[in-house]
Protein backbone atom coordinates (compact mmCIF):
# COMPACT_ATOMS: atom_id res chain seq x y z
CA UNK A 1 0.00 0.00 0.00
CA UNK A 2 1.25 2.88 -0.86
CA UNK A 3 0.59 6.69 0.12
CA UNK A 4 0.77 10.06 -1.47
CA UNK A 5 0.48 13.55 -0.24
CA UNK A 6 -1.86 15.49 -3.53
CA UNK A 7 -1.35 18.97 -2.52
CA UNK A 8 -3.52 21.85 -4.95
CA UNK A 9 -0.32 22.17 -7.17
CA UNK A 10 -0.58 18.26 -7.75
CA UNK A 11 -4.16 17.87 -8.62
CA UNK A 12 -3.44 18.07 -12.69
CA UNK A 13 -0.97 15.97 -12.10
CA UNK A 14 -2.71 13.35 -10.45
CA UNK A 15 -6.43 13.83 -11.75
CA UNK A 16 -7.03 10.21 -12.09
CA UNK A 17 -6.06 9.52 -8.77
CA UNK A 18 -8.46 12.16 -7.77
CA UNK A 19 -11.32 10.79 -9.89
CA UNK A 20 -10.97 7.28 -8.26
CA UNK A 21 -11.23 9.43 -4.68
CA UNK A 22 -14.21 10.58 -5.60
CA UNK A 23 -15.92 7.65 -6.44
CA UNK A 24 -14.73 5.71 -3.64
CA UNK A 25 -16.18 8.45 -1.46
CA UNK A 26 -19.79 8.21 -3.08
CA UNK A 27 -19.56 4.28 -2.87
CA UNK A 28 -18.87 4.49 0.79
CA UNK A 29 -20.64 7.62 2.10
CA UNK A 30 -23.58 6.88 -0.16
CA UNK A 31 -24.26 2.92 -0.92
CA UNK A 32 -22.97 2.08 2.28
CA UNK A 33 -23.42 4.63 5.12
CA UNK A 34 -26.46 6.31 3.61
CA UNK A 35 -25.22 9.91 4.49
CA UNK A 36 -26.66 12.88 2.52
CA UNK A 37 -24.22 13.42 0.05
CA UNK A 38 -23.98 14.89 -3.15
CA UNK A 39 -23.58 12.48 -6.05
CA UNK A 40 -22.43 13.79 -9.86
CA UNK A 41 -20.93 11.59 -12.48
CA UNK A 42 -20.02 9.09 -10.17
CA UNK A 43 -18.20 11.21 -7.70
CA UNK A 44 -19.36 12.59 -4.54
CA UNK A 45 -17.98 16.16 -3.57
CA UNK A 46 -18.76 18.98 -1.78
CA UNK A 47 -18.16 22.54 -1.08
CA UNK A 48 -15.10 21.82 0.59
CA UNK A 49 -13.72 20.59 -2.31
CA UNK A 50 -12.87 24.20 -3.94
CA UNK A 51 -10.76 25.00 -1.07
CA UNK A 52 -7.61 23.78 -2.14
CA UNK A 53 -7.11 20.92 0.16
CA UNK A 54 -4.83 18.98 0.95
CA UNK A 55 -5.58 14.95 -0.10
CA UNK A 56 -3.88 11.85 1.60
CA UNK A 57 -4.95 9.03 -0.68
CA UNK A 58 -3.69 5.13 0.23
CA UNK A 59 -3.22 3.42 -3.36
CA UNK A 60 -2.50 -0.54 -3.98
CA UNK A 61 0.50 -0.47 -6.42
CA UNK A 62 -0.09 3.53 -6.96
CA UNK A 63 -3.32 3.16 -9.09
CA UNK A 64 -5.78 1.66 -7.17
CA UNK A 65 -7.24 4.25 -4.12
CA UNK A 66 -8.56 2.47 -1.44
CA UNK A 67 -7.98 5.28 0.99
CA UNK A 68 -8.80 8.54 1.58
CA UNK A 69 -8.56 12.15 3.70
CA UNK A 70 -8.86 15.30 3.03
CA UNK A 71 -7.61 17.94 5.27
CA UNK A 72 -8.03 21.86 5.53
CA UNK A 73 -6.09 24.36 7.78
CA UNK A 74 -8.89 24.62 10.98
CA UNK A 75 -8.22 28.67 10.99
CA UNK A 76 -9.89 28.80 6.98
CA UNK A 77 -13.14 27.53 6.28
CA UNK A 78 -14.11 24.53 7.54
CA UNK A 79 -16.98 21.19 6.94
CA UNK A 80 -17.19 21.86 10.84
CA UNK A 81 -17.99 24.97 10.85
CA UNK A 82 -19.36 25.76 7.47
CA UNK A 83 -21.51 22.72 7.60
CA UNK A 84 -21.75 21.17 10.81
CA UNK A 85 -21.82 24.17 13.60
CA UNK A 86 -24.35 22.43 15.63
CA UNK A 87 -21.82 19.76 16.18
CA UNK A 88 -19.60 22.24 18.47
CA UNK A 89 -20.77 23.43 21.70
CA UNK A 90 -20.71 27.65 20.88
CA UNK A 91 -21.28 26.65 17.28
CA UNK A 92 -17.74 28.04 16.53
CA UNK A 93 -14.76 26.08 16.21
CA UNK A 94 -11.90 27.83 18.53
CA UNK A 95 -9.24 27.03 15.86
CA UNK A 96 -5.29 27.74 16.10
CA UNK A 97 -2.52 27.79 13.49
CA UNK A 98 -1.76 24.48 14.81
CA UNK A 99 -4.75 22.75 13.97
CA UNK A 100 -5.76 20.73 10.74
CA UNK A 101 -9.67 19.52 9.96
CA UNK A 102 -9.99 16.13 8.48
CA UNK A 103 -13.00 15.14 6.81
CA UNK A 104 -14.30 13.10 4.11
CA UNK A 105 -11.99 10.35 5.89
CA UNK A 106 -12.76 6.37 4.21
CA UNK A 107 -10.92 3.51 3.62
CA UNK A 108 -11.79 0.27 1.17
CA UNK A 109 -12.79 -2.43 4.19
CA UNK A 110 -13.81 -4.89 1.89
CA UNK A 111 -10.59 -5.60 0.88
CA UNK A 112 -9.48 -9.07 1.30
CA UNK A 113 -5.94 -8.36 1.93
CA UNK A 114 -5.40 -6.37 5.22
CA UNK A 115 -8.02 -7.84 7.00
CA UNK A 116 -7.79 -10.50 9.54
CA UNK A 117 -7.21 -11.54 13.12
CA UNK A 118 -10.24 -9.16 14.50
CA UNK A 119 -8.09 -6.25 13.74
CA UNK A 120 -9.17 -3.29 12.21
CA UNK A 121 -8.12 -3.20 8.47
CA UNK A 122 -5.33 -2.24 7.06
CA UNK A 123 -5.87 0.24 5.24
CA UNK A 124 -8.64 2.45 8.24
CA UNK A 125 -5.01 2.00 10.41
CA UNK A 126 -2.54 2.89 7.33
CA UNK A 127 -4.82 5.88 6.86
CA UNK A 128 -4.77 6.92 10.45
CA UNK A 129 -1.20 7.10 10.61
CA UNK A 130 -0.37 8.93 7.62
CA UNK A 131 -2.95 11.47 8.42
CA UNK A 132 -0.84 11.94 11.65
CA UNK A 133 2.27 11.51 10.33
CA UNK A 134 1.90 14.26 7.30
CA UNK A 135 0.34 17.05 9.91
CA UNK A 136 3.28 16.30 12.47
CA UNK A 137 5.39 17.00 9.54
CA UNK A 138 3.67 20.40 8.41
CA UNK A 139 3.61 21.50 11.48
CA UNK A 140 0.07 20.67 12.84
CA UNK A 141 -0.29 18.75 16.89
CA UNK A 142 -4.28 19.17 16.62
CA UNK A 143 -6.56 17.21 14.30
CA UNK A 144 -10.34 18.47 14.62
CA UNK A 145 -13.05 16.33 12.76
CA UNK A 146 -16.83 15.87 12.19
CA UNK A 147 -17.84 12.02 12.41
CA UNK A 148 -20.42 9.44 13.84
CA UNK A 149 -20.34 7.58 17.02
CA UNK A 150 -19.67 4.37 14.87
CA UNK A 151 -16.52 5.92 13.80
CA UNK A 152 -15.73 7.03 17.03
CA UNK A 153 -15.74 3.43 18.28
CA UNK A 154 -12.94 2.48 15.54
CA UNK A 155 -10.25 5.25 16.81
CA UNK A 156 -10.84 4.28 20.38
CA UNK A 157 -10.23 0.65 19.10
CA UNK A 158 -6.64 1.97 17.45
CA UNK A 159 -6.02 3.77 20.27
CA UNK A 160 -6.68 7.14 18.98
CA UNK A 161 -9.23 8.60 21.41
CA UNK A 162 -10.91 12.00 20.51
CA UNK A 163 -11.91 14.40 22.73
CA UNK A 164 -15.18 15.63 22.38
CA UNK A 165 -16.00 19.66 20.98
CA UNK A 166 -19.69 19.01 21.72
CA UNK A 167 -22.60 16.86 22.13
CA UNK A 168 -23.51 14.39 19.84
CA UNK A 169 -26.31 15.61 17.57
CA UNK A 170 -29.11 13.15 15.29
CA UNK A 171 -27.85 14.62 11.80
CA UNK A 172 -29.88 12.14 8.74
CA UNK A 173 -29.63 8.24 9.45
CA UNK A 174 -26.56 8.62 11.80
CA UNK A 175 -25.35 10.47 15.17
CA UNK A 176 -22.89 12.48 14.51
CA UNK A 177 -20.10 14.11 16.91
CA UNK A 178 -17.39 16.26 16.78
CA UNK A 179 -13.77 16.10 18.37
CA UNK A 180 -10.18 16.51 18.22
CA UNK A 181 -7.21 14.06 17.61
CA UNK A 182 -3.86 14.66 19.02
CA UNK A 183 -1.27 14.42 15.90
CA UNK A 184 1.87 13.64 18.21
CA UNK A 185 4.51 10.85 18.41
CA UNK A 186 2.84 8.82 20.73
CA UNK A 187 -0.61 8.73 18.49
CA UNK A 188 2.18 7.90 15.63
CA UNK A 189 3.46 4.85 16.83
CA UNK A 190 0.69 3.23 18.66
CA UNK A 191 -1.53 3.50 15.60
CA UNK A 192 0.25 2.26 11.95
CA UNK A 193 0.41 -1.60 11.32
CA UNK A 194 2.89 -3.72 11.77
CA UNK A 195 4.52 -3.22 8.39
CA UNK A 196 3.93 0.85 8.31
CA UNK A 197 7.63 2.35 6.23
CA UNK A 198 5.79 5.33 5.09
CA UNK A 199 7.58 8.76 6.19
CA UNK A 200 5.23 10.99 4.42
CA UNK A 201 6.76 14.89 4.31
CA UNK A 202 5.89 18.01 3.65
CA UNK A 203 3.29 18.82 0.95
CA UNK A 204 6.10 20.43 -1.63
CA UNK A 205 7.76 16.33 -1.43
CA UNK A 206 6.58 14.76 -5.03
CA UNK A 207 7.56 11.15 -3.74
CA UNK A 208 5.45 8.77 -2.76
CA UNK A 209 6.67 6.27 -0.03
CA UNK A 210 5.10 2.97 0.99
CA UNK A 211 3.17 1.42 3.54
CA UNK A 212 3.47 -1.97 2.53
């Protein structure tokens, strides 16, 4: 598995990669969560889309994506706040420099490979890591997000607690929550598999490294 940083300057570049991210969103948050999402050609997107974020995708041999993230600074516009401000307990998020939103997080679980033993798969845990990994790299220690209580569950089982920003709230067919992640060293190792190499760096790095 292997994992790339697409930063705005990269998106020509690696449009096709993109494309495949876009779909595997609407086959996940649509088909099989039933969220509300927006569905064109295939792809599912969003406002946040046009505001240049950063994407951490997790490819099999560097054409498949089977993973996904996409992360915004928190002091910008944000899905929490833009979208989600009932989720936080003043309705505004109290963002610093240091602090990164991820949303639109999803990883391919019905891959065979990287599944087994009652673990959680391997690419939710590859994902996790690199997410931490490339915003302890750009200078980020806070990860704020907007999820459900299902996903909640999975980062306490990879040892990734959040910390709640408010209550949860009944948003559509799921219960939804908001929280922050801490994107430190300690989060870092106790969360990539066994066989995570990946030493993702700064955005302006056009290599890809691998996770497996």
């Amino acid at each position: 598995m292997r994992l790339l940083p697409i930063s705005p300057d990269r998106y020509v570049e690696h449009q096709n990669l993109l494309k495949q991210m876009y779909r595997l969103r609407a086959d996940i948050f649509g088909p099989r969560l039933e969220w509300d999402v927006t569905v064109t050609d295939g792809g599912e997107r969003d406002q946040c889309d046009d505001l240049n974020p950063t994407y951490i995708l997790a490819t099999l041999g560097g054409s498949k994506v089977v993973g996904c993230g996409r992360l915004l600074p928190a002091v910008g516009p944000t899905m929490l706040e833009r979208t989600f401000p009932q989720l936080l307990r003043d309705g505004s998020l109290d963002a610093t420099s240091a602090m990164i939103e991820s949303s639109r997080f999803c990883a391919d679980t019905t891959l065979s490979a990287g599944r087994g033993g009652g673990q959680l798969h391997l690419a939710t845990l590859t994902m996790f890591a690199a997410i931490i990994e490339w915003s302890m790299a750009n200078g980020y220690d806070s990860i704020v997000t907007a999820t459900d209580l299902r996903f909640k569950r999975i980062l306490n089982r990879a040892g990734w607690p959040m910390a709640r920003l408010g209550e949860p709230v009944a948003i559509g067919n799921t219960v939804a929550i908001a929280g922050t992640l801490p994107a430190d060293q300690e989060s870092f190792e106790q969360v990539p598999p066994s066989n995570y190499r990946s030493a993702l760096s700064r955005t302006d790095d056009h290599s890809e490294r691998s996770a497996a």
